[in-house]
N, C-alpha and C. Protein backbone atom coordinates (compact mmCIF):
# COMPACT_ATOMS: atom_id res chain seq x y z
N UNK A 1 46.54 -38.72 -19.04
CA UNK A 1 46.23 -37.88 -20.17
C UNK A 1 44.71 -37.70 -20.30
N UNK A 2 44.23 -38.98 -19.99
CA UNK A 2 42.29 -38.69 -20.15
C UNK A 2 41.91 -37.98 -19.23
N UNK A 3 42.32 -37.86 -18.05
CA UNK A 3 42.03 -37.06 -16.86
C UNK A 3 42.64 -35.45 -17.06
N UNK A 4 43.48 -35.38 -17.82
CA UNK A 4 43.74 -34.01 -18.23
C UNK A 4 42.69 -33.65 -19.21
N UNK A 5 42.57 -34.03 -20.23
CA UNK A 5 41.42 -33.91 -21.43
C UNK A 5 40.18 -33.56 -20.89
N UNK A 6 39.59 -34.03 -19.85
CA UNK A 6 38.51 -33.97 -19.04
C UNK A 6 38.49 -32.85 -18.16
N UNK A 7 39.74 -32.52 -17.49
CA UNK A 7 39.75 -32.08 -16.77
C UNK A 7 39.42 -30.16 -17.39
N UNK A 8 40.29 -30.07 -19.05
CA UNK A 8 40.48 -28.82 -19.34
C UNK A 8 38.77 -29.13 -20.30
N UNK A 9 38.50 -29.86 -20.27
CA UNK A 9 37.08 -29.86 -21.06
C UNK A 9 36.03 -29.19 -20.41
N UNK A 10 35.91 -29.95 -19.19
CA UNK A 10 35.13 -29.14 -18.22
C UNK A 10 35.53 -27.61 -17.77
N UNK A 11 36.35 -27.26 -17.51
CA UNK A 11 37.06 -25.85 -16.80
C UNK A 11 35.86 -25.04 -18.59
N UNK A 12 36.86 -25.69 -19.41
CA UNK A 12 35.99 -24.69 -20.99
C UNK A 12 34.31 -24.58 -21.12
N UNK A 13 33.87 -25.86 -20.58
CA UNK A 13 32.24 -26.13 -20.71
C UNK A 13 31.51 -25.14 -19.98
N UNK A 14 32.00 -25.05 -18.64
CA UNK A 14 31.17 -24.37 -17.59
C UNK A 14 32.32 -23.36 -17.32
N UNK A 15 31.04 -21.98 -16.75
CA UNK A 15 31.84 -21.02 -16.86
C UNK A 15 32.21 -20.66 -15.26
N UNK A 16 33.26 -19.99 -14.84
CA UNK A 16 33.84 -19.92 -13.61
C UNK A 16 32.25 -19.52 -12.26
N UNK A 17 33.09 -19.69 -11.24
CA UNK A 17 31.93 -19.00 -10.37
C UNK A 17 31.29 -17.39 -10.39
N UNK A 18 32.58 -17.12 -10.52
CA UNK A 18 32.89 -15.64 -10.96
C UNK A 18 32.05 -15.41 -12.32
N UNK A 19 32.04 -15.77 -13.27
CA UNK A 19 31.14 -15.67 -14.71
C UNK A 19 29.41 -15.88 -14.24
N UNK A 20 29.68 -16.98 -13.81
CA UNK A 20 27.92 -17.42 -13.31
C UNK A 20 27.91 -16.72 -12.60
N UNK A 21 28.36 -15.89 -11.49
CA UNK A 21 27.77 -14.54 -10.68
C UNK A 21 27.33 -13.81 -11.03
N UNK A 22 28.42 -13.16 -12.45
CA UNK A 22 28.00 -11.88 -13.31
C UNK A 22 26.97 -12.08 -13.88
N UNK A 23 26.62 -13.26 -14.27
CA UNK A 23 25.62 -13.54 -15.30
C UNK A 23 24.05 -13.24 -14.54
N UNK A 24 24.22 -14.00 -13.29
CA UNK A 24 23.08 -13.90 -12.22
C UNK A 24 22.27 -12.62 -12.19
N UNK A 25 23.89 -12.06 -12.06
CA UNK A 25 23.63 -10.19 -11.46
C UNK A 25 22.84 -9.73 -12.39
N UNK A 26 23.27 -10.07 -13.87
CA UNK A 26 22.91 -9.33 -15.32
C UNK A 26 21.57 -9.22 -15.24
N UNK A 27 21.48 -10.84 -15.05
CA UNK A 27 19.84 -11.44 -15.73
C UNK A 27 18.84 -10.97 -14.43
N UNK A 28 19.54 -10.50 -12.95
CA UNK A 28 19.17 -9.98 -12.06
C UNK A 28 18.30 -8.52 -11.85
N UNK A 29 19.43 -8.01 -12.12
CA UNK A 29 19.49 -6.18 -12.54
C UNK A 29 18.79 -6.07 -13.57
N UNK A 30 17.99 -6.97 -14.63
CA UNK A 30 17.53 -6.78 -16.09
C UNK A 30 16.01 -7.27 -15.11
N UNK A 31 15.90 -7.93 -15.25
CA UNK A 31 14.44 -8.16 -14.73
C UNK A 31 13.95 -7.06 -13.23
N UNK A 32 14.89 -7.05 -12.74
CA UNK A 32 14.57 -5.59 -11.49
C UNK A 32 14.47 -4.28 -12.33
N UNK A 33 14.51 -4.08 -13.73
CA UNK A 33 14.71 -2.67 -13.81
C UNK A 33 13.19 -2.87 -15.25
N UNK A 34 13.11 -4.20 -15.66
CA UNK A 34 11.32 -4.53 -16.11
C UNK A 34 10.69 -4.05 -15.23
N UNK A 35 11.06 -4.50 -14.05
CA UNK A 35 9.39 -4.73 -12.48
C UNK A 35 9.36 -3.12 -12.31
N UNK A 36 10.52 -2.05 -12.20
CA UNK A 36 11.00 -1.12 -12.12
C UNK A 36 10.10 0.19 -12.79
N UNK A 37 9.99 -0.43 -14.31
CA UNK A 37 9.59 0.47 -15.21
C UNK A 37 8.20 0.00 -15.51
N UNK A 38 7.93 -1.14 -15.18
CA UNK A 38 6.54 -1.75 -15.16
C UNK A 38 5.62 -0.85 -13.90
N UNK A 39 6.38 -0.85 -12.88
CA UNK A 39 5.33 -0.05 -11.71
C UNK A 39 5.53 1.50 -11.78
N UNK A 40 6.07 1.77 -12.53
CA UNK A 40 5.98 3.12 -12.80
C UNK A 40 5.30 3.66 -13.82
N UNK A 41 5.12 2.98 -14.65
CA UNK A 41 4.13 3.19 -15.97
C UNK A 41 2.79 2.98 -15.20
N UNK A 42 2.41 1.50 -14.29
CA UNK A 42 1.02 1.61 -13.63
C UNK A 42 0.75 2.47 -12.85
N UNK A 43 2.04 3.21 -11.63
CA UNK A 43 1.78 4.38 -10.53
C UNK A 43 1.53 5.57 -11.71
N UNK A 44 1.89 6.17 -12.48
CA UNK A 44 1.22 7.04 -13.16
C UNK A 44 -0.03 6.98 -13.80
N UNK A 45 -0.64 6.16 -14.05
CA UNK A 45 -1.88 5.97 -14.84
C UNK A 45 -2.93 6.00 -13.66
N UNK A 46 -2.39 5.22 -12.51
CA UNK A 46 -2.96 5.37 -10.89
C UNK A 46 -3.28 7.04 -10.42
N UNK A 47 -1.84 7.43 -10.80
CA UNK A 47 -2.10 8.61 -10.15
C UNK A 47 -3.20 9.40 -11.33
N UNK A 48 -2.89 9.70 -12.26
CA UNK A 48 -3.69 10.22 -13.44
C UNK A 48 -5.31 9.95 -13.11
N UNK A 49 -5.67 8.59 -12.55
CA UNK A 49 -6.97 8.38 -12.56
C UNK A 49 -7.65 8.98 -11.15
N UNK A 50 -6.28 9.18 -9.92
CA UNK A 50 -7.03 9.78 -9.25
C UNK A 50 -6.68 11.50 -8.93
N UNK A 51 -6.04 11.69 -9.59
CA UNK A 51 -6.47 13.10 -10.12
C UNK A 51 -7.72 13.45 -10.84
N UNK A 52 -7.89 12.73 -11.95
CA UNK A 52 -8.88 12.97 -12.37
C UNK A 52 -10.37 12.85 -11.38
N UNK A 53 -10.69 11.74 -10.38
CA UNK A 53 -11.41 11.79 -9.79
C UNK A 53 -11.76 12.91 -8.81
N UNK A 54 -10.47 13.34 -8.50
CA UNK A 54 -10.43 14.58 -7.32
C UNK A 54 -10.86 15.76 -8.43
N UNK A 55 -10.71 16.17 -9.49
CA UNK A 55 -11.74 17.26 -9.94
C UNK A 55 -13.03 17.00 -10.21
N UNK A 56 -13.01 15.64 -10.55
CA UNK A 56 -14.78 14.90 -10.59
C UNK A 56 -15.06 15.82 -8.97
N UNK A 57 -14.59 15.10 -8.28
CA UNK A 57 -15.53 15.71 -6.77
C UNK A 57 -15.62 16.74 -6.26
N UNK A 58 -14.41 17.76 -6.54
CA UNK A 58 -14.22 19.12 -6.84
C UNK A 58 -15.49 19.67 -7.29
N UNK A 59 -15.80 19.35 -8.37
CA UNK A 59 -16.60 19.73 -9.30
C UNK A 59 -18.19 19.51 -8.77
N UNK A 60 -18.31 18.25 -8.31
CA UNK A 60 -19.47 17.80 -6.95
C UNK A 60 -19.69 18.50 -6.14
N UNK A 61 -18.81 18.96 -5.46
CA UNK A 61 -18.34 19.52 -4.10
C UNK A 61 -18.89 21.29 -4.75
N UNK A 62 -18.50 21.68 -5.42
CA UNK A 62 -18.62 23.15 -5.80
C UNK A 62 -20.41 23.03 -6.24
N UNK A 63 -20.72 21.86 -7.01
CA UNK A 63 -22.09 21.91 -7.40
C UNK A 63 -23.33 21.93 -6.24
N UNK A 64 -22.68 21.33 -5.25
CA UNK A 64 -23.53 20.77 -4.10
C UNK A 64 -23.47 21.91 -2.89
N UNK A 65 -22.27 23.18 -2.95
CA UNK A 65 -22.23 24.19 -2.24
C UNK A 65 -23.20 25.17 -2.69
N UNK A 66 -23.22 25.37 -4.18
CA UNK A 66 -24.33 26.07 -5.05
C UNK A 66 -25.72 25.64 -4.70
N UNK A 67 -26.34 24.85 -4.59
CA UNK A 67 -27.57 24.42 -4.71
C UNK A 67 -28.09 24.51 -2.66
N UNK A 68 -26.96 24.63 -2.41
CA UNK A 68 -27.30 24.91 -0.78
C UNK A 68 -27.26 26.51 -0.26
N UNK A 69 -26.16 27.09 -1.21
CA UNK A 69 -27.06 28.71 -1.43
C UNK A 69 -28.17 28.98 -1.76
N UNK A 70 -28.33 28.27 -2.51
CA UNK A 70 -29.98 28.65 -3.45
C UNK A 70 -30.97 28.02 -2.31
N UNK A 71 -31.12 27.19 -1.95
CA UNK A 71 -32.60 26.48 -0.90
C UNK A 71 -32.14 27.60 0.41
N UNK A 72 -30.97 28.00 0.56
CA UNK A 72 -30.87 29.29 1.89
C UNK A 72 -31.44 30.35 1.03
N UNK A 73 -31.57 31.09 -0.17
CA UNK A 73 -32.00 31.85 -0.55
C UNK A 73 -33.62 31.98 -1.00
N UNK A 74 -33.93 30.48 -0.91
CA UNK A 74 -35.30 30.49 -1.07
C UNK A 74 -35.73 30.44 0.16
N UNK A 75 -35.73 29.89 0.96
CA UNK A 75 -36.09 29.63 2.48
C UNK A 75 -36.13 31.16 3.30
N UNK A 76 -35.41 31.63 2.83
CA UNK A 76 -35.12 32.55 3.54
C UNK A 76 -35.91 33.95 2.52
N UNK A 77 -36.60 33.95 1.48
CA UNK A 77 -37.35 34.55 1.01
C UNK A 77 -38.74 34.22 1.37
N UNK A 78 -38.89 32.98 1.75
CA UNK A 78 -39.63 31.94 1.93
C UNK A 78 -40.35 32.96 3.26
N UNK A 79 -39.20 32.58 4.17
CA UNK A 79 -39.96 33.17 5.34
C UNK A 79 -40.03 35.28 5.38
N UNK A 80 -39.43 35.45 4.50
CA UNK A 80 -39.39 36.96 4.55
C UNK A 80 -41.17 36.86 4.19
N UNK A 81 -41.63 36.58 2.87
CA UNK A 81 -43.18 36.75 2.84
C UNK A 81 -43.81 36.33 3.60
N UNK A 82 -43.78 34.75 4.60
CA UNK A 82 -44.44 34.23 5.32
C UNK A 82 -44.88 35.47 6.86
N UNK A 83 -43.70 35.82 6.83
CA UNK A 83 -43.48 37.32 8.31
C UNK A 83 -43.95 38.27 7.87
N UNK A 84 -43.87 38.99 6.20
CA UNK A 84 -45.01 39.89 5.90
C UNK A 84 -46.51 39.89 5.84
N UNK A 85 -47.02 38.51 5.55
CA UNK A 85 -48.16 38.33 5.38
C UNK A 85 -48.95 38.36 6.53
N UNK A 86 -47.87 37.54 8.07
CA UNK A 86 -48.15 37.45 9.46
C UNK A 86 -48.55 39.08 9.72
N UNK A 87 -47.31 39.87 9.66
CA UNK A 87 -47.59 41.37 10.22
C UNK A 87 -48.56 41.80 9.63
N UNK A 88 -49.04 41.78 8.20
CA UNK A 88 -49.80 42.86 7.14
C UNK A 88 -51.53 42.24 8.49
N UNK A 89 -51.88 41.22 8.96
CA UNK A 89 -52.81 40.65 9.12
C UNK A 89 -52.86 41.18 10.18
N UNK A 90 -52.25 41.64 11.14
CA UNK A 90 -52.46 42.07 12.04
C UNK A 90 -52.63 43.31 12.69
């Protein structure tokens, strides 16, 4: 009789293999779908920051094409008078 008492005590205490699997899976699938929504909240803020950098350099890139027209436009006025002044002298 004590070995029965014991026996259905335990079976009630702890839960089957089958229960502790599900449970595994639960507490499994719950923390994979934290890590889940955790790296997706950081890959967007990632991406956001380097978007934003790529019009920063965009914006570089367009400034630094401008200012290399202009020294070709001076240079090149530059030498237009330098070749008039040569010919007028001669």
């Amino acid at each position: 009789m004590a070995i029965k008492f014991f026996y259905t005590c335990n079976v009630k205490l702890q839960p089957t293999s089958h229960e502790a699997n599900k449970i595994i899976e639960q507490q499994r699938d719950a923390i994979l779908n934290l890590i889940d929504t955790k790296i997706e909240t950081d890959m967007k803020e990632v991406i956001a920051k380097i978007e934003s950098q790529n019009q920063k350099f965009d914006m570089q890139t367009q400034s630094l094409k401008n200012e290399i027209k202009i020294v070709y436009w001076v240079i090149g006025i530059a030498m237009t008078i330098l070749l008039a002044i040569i010919a007028l002298k001669k």
